[in-house]
PDB file of N, CA and C in Angstrom:
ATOM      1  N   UNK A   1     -10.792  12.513  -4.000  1.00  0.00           N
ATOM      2  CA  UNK A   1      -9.808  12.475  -2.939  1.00  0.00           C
ATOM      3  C   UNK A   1     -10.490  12.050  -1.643  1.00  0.00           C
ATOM      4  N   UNK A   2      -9.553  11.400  -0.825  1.00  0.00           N
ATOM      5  CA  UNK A   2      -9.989  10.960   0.291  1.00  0.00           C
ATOM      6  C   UNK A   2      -9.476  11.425   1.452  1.00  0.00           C
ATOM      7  N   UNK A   3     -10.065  11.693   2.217  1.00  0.00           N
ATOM      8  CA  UNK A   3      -9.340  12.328   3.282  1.00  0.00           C
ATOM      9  C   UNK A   3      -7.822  11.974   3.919  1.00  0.00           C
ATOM     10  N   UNK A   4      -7.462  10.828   3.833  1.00  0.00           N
ATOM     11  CA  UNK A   4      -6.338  10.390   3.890  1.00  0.00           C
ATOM     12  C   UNK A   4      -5.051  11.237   3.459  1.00  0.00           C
ATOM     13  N   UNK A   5      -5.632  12.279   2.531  1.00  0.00           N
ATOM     14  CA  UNK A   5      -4.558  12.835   1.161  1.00  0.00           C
ATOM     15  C   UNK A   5      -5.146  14.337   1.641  1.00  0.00           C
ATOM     16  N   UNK A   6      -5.551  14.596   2.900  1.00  0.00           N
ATOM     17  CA  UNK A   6      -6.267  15.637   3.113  1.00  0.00           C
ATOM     18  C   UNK A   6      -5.267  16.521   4.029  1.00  0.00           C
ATOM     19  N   UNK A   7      -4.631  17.604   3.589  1.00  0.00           N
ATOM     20  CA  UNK A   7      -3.566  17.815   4.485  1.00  0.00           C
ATOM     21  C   UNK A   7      -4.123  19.096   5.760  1.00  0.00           C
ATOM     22  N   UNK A   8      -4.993  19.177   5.305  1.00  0.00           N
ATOM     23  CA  UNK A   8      -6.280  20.421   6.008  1.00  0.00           C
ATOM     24  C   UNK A   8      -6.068  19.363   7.634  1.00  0.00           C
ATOM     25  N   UNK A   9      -6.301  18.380   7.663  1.00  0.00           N
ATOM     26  CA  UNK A   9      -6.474  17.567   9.056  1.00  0.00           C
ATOM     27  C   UNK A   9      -5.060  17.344   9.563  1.00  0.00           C
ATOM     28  N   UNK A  10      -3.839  17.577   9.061  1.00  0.00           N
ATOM     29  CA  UNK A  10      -2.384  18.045   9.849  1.00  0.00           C
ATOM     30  C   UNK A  10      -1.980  19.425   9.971  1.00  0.00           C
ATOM     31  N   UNK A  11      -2.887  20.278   9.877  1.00  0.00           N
ATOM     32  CA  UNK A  11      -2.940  21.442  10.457  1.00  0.00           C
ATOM     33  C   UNK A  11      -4.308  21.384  11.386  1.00  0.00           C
ATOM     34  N   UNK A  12      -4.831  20.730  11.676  1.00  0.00           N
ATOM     35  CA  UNK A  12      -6.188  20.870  12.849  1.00  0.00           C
ATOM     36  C   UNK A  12      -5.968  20.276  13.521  1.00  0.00           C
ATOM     37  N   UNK A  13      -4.852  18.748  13.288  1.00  0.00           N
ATOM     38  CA  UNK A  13      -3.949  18.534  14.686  1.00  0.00           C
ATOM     39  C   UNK A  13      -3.053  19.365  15.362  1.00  0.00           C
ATOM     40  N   UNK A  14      -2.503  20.154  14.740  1.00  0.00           N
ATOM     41  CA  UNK A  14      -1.488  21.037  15.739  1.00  0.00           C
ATOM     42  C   UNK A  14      -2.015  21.591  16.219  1.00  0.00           C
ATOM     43  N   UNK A  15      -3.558  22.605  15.837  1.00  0.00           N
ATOM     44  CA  UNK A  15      -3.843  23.486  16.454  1.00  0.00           C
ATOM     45  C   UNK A  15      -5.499  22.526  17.605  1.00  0.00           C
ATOM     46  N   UNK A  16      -5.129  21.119  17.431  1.00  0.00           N
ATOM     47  CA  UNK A  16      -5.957  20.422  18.685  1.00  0.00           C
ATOM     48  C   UNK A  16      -4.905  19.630  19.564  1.00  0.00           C
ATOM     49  N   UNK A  17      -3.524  20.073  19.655  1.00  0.00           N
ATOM     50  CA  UNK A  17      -2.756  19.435  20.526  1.00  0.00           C
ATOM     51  C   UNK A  17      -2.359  17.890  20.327  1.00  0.00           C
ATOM     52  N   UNK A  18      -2.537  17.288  19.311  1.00  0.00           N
ATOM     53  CA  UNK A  18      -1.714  16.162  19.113  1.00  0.00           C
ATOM     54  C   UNK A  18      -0.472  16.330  19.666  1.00  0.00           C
ATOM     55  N   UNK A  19       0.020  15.075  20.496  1.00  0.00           N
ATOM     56  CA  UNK A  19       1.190  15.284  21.426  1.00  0.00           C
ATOM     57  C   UNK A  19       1.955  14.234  20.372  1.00  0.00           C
ATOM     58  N   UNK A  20       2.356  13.916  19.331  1.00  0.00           N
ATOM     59  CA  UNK A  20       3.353  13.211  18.652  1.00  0.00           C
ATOM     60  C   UNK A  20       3.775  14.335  18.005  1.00  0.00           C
ATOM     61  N   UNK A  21       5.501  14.126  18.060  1.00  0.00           N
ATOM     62  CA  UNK A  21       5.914  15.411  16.640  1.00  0.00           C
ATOM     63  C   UNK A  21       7.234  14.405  16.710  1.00  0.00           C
ATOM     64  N   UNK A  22       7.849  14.803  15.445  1.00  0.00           N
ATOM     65  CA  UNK A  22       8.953  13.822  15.255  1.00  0.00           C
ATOM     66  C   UNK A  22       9.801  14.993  14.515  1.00  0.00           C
ATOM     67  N   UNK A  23      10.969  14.593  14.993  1.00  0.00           N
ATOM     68  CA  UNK A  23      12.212  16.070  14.325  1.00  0.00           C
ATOM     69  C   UNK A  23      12.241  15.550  13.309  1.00  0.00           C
ATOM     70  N   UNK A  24      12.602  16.642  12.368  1.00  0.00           N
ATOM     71  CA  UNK A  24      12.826  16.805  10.857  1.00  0.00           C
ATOM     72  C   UNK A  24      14.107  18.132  10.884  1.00  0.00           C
ATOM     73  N   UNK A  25      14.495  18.564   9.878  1.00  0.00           N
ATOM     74  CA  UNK A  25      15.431  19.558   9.520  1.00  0.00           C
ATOM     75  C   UNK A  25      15.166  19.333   7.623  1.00  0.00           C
ATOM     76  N   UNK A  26      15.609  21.241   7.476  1.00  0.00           N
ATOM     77  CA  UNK A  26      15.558  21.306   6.487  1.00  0.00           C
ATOM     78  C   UNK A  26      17.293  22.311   6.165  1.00  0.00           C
ATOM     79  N   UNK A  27      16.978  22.769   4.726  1.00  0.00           N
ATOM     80  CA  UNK A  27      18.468  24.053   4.649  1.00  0.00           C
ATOM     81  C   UNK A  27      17.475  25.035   3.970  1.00  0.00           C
ATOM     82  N   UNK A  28      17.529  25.611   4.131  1.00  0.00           N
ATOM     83  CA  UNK A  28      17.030  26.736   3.509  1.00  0.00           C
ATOM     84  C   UNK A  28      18.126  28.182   3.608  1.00  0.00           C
ATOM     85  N   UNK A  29      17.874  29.410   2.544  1.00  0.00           N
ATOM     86  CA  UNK A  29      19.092  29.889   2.443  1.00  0.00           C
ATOM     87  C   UNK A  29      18.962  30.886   3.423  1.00  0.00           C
ATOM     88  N   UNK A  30      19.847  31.958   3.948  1.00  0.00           N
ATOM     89  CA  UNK A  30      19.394  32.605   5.183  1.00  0.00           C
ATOM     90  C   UNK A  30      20.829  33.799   4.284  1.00  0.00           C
ATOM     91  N   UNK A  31      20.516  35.086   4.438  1.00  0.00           N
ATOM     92  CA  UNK A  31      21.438  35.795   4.071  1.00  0.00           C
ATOM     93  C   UNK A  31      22.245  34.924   3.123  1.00  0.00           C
ATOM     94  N   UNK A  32      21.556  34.323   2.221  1.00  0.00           N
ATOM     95  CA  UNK A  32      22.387  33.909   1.316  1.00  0.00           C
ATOM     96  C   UNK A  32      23.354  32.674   1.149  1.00  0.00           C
ATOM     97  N   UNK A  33      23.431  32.362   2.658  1.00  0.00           N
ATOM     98  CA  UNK A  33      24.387  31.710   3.184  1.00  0.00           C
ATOM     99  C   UNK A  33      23.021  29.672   3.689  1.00  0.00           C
ATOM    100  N   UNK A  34      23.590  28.601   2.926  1.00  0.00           N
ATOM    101  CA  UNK A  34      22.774  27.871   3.518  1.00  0.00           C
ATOM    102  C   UNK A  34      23.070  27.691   4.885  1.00  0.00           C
ATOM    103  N   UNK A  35      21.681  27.110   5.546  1.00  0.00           N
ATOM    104  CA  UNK A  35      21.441  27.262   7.315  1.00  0.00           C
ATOM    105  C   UNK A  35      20.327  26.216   7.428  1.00  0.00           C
ATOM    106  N   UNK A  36      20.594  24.721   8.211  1.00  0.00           N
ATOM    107  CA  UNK A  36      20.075  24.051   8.668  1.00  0.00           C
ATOM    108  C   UNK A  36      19.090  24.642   9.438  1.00  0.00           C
ATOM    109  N   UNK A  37      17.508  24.436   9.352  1.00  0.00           N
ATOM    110  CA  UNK A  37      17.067  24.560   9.811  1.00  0.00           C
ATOM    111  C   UNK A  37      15.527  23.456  10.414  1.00  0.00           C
ATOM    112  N   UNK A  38      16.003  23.520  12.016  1.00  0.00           N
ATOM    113  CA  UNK A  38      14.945  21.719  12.745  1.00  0.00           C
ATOM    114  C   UNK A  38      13.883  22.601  12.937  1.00  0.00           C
ATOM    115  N   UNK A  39      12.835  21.491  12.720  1.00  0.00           N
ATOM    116  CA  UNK A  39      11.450  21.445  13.147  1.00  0.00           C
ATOM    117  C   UNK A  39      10.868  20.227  13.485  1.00  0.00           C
ATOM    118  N   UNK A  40       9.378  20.465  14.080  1.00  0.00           N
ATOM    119  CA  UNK A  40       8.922  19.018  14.205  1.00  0.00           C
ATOM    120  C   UNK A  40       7.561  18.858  13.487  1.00  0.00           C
ATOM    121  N   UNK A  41       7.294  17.840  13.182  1.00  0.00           N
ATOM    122  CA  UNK A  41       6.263  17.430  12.298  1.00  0.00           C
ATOM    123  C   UNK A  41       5.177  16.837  13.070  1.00  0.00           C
ATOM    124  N   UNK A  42       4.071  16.646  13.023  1.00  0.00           N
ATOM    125  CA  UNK A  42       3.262  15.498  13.690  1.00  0.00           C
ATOM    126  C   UNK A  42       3.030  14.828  12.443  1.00  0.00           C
ATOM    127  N   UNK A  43       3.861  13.421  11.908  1.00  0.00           N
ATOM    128  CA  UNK A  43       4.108  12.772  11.190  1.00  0.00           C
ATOM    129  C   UNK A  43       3.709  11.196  11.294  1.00  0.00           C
ATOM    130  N   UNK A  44       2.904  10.536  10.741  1.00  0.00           N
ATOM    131  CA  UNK A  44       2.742   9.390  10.712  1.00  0.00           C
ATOM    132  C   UNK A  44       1.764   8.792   9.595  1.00  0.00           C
ATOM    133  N   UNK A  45       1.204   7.248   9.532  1.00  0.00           N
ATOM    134  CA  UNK A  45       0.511   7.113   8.693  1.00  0.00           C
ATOM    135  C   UNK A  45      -0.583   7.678   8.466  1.00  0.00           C
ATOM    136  N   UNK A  46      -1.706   7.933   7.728  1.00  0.00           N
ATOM    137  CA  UNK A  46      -2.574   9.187   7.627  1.00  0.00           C
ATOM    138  C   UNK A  46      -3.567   8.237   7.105  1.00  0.00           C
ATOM    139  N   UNK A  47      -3.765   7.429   6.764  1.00  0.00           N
ATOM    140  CA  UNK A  47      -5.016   5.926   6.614  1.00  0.00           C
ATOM    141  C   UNK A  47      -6.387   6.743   7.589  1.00  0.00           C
ATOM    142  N   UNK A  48      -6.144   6.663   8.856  1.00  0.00           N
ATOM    143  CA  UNK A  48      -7.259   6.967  10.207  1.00  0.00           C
ATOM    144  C   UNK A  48      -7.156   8.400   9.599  1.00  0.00           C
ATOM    145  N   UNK A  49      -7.234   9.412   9.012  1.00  0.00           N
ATOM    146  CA  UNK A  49      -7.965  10.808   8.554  1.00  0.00           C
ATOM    147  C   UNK A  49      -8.694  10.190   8.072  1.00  0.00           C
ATOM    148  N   UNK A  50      -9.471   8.845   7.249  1.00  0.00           N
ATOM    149  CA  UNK A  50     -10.653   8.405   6.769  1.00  0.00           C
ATOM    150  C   UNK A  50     -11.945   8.477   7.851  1.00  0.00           C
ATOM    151  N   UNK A  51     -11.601   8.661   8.751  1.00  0.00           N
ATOM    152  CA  UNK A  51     -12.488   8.278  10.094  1.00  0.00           C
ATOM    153  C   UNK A  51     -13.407   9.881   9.846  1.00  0.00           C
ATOM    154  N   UNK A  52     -12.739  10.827   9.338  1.00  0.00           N
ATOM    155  CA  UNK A  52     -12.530  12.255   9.390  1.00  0.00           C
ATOM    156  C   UNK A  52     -14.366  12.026   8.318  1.00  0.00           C
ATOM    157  N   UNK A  53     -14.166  11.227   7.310  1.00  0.00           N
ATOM    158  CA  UNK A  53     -15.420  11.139   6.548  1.00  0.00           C
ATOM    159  C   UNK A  53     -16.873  11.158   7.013  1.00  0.00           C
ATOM    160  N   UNK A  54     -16.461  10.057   8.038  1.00  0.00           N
ATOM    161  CA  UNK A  54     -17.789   9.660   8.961  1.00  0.00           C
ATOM    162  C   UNK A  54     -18.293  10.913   9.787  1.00  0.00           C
ATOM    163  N   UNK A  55     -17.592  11.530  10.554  1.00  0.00           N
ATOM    164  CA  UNK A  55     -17.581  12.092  11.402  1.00  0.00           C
ATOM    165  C   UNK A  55     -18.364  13.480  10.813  1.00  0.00           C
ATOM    166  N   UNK A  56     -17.779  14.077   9.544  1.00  0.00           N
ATOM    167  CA  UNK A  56     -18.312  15.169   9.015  1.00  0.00           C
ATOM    168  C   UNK A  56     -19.527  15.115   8.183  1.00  0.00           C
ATOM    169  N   UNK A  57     -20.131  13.515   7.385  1.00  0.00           N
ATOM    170  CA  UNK A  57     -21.179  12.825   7.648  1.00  0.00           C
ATOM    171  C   UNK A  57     -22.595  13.221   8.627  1.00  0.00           C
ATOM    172  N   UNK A  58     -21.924  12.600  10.261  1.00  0.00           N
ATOM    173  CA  UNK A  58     -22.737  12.815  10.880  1.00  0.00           C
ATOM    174  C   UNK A  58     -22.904  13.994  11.664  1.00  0.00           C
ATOM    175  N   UNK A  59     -22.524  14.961  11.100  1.00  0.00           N
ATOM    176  CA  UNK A  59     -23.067  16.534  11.770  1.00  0.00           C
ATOM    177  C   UNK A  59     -23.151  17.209  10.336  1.00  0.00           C
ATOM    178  N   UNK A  60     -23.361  16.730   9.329  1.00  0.00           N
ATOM    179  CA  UNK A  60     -24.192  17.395   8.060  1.00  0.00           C
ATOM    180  C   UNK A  60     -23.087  18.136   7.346  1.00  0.00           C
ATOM    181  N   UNK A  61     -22.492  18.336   8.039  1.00  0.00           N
ATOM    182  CA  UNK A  61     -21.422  19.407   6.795  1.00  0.00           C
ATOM    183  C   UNK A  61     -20.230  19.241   5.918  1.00  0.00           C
ATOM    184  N   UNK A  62     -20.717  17.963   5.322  1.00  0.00           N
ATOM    185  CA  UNK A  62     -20.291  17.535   4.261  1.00  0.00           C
ATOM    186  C   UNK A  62     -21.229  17.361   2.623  1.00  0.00           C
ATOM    187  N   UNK A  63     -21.052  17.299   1.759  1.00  0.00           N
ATOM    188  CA  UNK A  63     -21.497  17.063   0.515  1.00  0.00           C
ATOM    189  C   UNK A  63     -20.907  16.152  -0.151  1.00  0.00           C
ATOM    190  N   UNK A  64     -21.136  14.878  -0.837  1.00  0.00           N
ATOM    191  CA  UNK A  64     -21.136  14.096  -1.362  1.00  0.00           C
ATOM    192  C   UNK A  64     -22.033  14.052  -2.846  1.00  0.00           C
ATOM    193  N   UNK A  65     -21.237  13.754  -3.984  1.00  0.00           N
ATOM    194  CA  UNK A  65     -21.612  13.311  -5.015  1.00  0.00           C
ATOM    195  C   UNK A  65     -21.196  13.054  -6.462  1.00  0.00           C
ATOM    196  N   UNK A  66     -21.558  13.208  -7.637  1.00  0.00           N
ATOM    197  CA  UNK A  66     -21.013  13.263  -8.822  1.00  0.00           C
ATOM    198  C   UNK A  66     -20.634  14.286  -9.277  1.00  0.00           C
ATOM    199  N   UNK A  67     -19.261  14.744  -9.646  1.00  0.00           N
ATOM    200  CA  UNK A  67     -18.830  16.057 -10.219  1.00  0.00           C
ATOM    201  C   UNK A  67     -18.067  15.085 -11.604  1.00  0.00           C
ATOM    202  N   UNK A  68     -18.680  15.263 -13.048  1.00  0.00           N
ATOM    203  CA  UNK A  68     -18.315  14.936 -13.893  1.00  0.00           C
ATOM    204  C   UNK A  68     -18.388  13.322 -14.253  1.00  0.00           C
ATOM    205  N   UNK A  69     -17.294  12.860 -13.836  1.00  0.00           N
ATOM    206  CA  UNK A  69     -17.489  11.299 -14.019  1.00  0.00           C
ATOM    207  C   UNK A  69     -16.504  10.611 -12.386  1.00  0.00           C
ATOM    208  N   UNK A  70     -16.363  11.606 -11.464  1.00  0.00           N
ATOM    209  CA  UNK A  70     -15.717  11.677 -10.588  1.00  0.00           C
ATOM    210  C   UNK A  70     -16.465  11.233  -9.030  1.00  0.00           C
ATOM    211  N   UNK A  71     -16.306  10.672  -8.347  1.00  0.00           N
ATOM    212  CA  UNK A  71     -16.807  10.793  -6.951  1.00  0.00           C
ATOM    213  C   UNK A  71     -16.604  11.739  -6.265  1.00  0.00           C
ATOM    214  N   UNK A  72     -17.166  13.139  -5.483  1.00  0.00           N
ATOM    215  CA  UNK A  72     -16.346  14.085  -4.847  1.00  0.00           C
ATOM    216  C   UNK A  72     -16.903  14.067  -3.451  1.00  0.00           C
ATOM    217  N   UNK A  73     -16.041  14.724  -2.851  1.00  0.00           N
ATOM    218  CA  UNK A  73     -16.619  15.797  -1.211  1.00  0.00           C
ATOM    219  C   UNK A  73     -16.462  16.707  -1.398  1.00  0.00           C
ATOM    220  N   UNK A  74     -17.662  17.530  -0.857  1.00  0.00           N
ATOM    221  CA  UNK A  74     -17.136  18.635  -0.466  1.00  0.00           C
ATOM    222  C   UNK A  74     -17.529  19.318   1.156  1.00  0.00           C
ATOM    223  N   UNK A  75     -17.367  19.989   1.763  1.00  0.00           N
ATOM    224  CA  UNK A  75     -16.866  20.405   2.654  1.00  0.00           C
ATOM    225  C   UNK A  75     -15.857  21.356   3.237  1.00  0.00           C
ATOM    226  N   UNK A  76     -16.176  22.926   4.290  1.00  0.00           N
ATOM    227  CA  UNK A  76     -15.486  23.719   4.528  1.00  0.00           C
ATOM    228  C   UNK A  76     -14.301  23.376   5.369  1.00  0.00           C
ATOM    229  N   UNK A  77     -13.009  23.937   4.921  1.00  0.00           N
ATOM    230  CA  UNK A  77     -11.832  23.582   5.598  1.00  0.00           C
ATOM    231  C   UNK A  77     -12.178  23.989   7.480  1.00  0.00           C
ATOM    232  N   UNK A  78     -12.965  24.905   7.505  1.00  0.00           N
ATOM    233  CA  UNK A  78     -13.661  25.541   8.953  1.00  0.00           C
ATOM    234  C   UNK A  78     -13.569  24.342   9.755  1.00  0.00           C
ATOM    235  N   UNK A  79     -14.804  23.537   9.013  1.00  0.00           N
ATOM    236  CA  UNK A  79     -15.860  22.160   9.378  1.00  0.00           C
ATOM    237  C   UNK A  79     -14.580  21.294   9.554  1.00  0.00           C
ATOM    238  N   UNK A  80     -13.663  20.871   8.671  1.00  0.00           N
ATOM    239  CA  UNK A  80     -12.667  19.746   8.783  1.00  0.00           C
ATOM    240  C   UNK A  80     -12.126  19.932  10.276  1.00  0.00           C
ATOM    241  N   UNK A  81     -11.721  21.331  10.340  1.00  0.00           N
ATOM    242  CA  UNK A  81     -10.585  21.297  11.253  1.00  0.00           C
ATOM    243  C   UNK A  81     -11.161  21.917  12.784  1.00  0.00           C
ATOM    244  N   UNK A  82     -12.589  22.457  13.206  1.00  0.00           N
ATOM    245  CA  UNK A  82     -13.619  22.360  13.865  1.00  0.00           C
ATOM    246  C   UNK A  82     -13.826  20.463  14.310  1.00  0.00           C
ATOM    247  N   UNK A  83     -13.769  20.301  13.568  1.00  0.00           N
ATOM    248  CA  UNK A  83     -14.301  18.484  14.088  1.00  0.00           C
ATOM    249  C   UNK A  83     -13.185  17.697  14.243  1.00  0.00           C
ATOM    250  N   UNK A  84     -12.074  17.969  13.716  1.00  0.00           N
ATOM    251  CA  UNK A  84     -10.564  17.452  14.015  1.00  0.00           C
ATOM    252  C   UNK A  84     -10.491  17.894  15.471  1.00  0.00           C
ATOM    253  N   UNK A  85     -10.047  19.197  15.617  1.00  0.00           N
ATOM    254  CA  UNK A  85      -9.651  19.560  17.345  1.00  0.00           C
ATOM    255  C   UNK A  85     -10.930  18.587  17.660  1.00  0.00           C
ATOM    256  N   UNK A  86     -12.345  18.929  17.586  1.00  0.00           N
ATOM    257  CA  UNK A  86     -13.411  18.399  18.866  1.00  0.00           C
ATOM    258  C   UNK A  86     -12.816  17.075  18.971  1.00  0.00           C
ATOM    259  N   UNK A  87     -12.541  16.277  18.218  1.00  0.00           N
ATOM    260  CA  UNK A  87     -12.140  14.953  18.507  1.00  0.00           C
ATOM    261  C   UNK A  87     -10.693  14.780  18.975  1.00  0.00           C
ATOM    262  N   UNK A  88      -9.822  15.654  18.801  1.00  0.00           N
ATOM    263  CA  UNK A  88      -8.143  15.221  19.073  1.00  0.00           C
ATOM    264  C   UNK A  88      -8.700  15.404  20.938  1.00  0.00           C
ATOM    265  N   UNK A  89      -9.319  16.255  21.445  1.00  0.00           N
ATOM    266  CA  UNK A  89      -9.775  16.780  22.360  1.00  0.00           C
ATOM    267  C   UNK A  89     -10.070  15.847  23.564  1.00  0.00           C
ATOM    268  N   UNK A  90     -11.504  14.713  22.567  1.00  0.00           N
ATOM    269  CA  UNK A  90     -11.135  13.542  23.340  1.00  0.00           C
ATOM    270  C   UNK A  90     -10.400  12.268  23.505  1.00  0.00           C
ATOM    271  N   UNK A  91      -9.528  12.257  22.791  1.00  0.00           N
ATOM    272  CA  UNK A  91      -8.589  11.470  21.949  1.00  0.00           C
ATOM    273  C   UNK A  91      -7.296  11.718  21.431  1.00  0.00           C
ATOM    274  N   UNK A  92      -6.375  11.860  22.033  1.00  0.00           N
ATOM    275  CA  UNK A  92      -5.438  12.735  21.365  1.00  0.00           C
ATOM    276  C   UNK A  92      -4.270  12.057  20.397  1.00  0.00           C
ATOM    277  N   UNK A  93      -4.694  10.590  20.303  1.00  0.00           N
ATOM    278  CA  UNK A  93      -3.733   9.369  19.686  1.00  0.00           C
ATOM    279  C   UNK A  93      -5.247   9.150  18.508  1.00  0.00           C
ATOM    280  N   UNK A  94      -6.004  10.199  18.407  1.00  0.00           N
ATOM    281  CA  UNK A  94      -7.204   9.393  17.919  1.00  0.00           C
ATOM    282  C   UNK A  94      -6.629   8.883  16.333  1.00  0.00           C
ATOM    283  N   UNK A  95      -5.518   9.733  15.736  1.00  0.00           N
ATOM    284  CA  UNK A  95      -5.496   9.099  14.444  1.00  0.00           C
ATOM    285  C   UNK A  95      -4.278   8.070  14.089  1.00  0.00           C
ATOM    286  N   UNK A  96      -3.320   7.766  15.394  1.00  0.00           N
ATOM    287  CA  UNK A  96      -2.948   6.397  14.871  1.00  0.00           C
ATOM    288  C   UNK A  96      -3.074   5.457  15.098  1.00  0.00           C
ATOM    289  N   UNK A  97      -3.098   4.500  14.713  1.00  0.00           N
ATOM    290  CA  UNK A  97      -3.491   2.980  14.483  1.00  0.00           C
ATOM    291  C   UNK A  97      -3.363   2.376  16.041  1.00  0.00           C
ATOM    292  N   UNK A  98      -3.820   1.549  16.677  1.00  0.00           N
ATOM    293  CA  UNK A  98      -3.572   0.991  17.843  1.00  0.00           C
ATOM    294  C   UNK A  98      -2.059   0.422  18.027  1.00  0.00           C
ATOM    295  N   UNK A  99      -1.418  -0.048  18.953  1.00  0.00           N
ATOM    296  CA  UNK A  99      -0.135  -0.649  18.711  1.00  0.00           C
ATOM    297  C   UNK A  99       0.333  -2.176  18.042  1.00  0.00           C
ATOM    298  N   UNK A 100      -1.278  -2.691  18.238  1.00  0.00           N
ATOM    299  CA  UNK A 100      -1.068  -4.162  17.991  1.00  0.00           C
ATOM    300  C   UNK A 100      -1.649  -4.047  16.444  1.00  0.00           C
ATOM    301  N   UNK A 101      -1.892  -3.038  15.987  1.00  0.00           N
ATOM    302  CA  UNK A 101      -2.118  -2.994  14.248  1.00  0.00           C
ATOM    303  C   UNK A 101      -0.417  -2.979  13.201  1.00  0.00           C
ATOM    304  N   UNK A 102       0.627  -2.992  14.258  1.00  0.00           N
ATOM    305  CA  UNK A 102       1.835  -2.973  13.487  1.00  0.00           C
ATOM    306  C   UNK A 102       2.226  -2.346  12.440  1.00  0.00           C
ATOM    307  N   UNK A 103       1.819  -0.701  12.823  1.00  0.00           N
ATOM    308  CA  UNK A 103       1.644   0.349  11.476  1.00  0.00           C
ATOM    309  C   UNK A 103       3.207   1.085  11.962  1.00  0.00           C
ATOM    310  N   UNK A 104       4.502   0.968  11.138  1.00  0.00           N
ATOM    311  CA  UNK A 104       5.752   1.619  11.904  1.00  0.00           C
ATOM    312  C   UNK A 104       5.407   3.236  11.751  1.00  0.00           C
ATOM    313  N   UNK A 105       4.716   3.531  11.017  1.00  0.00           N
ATOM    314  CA  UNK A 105       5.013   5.166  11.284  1.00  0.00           C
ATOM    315  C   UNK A 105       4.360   5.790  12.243  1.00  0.00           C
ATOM    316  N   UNK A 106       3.252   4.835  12.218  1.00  0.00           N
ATOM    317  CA  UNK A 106       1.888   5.340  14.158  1.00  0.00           C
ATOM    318  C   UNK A 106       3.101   4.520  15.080  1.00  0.00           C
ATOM    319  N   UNK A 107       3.604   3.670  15.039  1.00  0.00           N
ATOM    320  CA  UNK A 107       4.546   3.032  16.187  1.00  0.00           C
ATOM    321  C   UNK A 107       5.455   3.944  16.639  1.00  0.00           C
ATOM    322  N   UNK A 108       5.982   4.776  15.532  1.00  0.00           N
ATOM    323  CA  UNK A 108       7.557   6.042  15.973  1.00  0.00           C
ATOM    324  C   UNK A 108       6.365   6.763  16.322  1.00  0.00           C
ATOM    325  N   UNK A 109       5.649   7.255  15.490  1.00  0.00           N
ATOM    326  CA  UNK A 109       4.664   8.753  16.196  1.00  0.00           C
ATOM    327  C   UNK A 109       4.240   8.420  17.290  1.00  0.00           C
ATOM    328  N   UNK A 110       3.808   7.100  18.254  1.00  0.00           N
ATOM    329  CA  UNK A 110       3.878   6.681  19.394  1.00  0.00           C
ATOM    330  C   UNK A 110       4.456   7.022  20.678  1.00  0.00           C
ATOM    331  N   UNK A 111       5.968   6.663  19.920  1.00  0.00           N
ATOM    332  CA  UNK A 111       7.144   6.530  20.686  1.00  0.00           C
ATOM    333  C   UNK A 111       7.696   8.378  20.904  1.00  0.00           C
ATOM    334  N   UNK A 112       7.100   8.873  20.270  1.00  0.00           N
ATOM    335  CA  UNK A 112       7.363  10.601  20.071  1.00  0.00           C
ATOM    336  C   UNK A 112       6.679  11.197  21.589  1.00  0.00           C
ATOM    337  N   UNK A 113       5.504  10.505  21.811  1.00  0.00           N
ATOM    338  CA  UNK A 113       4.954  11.315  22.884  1.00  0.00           C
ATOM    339  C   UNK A 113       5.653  11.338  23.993  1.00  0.00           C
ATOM    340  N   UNK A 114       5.463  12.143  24.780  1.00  0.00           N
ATOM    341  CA  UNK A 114       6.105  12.716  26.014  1.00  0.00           C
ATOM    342  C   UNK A 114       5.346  11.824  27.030  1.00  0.00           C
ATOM    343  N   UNK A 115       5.845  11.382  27.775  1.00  0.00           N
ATOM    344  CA  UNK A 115       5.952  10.647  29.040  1.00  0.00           C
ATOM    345  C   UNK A 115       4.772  11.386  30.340  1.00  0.00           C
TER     346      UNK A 115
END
C-alpha cells in the first residue's frame, strides 16, 4: 500500500488545520426514526499523500522492505500524523495539486477554503 490509500493522513489533516472541507450528509437512524445527518469532509484527490513517503524517509521513521513476495512500509500511525500536522503547519494546501495541474477534486477542495 501506498500512502495515497492511507487514510491515517485524513485524520492528521483535521487535527493540522487543513482549511478545505466540503459538505456531505448522511441518514442514519436516530430513535429509530431516519434523520439526515451534514458533515464536512476534507475531501479531495489523495495522489500528494505520496509526498507523505519521502518525508517519513527523511526523519528515519519509516521501514521499508520485503514481507513475503510483497513490497511493504512500515511505520507508526504517531510518526504519520506527527509529520502530517508539522507540514500542513507550513503549508496548509500542501496536499492538493497546484491549480494549473487541472485535478477537479483539489480544484472544489480549493474552492472550499474560506476567504
Amino acid at each position: 500500500m501506498n500512502h495515497d490509500a492511507d487514510t491515517t493522513i485524513h485524520h492528521a489533516q483535521i487535527l493540522g488545520g487543513a482549511l478545505y472541507r466540503r459538505a456531505y450528509y448522511c441518514t442514519v437512524l436516530r430513535d429509530g426514526r431516519p434523520t439526515r445527518l451534514e458533515y464536512t469532509e476534507n475531501n479531495h484527490c489523495c495522489q500528494r499523500f505520496n509526498l507523505v513517503d519521502g518525508w517519513l524517509h527523511e526523519r528515519g521513521t519509516q521501514a521499508t522492505g520485503l514481507v513475503g513476495h510483497a513490497y511493504a512500509r512500515l511505520a507508526r500511525s504517531r510518526d504519520i500524523v506527527d509529520t502530517v500536522v508539522e507540514r500542513i503547519a507550513k503549508d496548509r494546501l500542501v496536499f492538493l495539486h497546484p491549480p494549473n495541474a487541472h485535478c477537479d477534486e483539489c480544484d472544489n477542495a480549493r474552492r472550499s477554503v474560506p476567504a
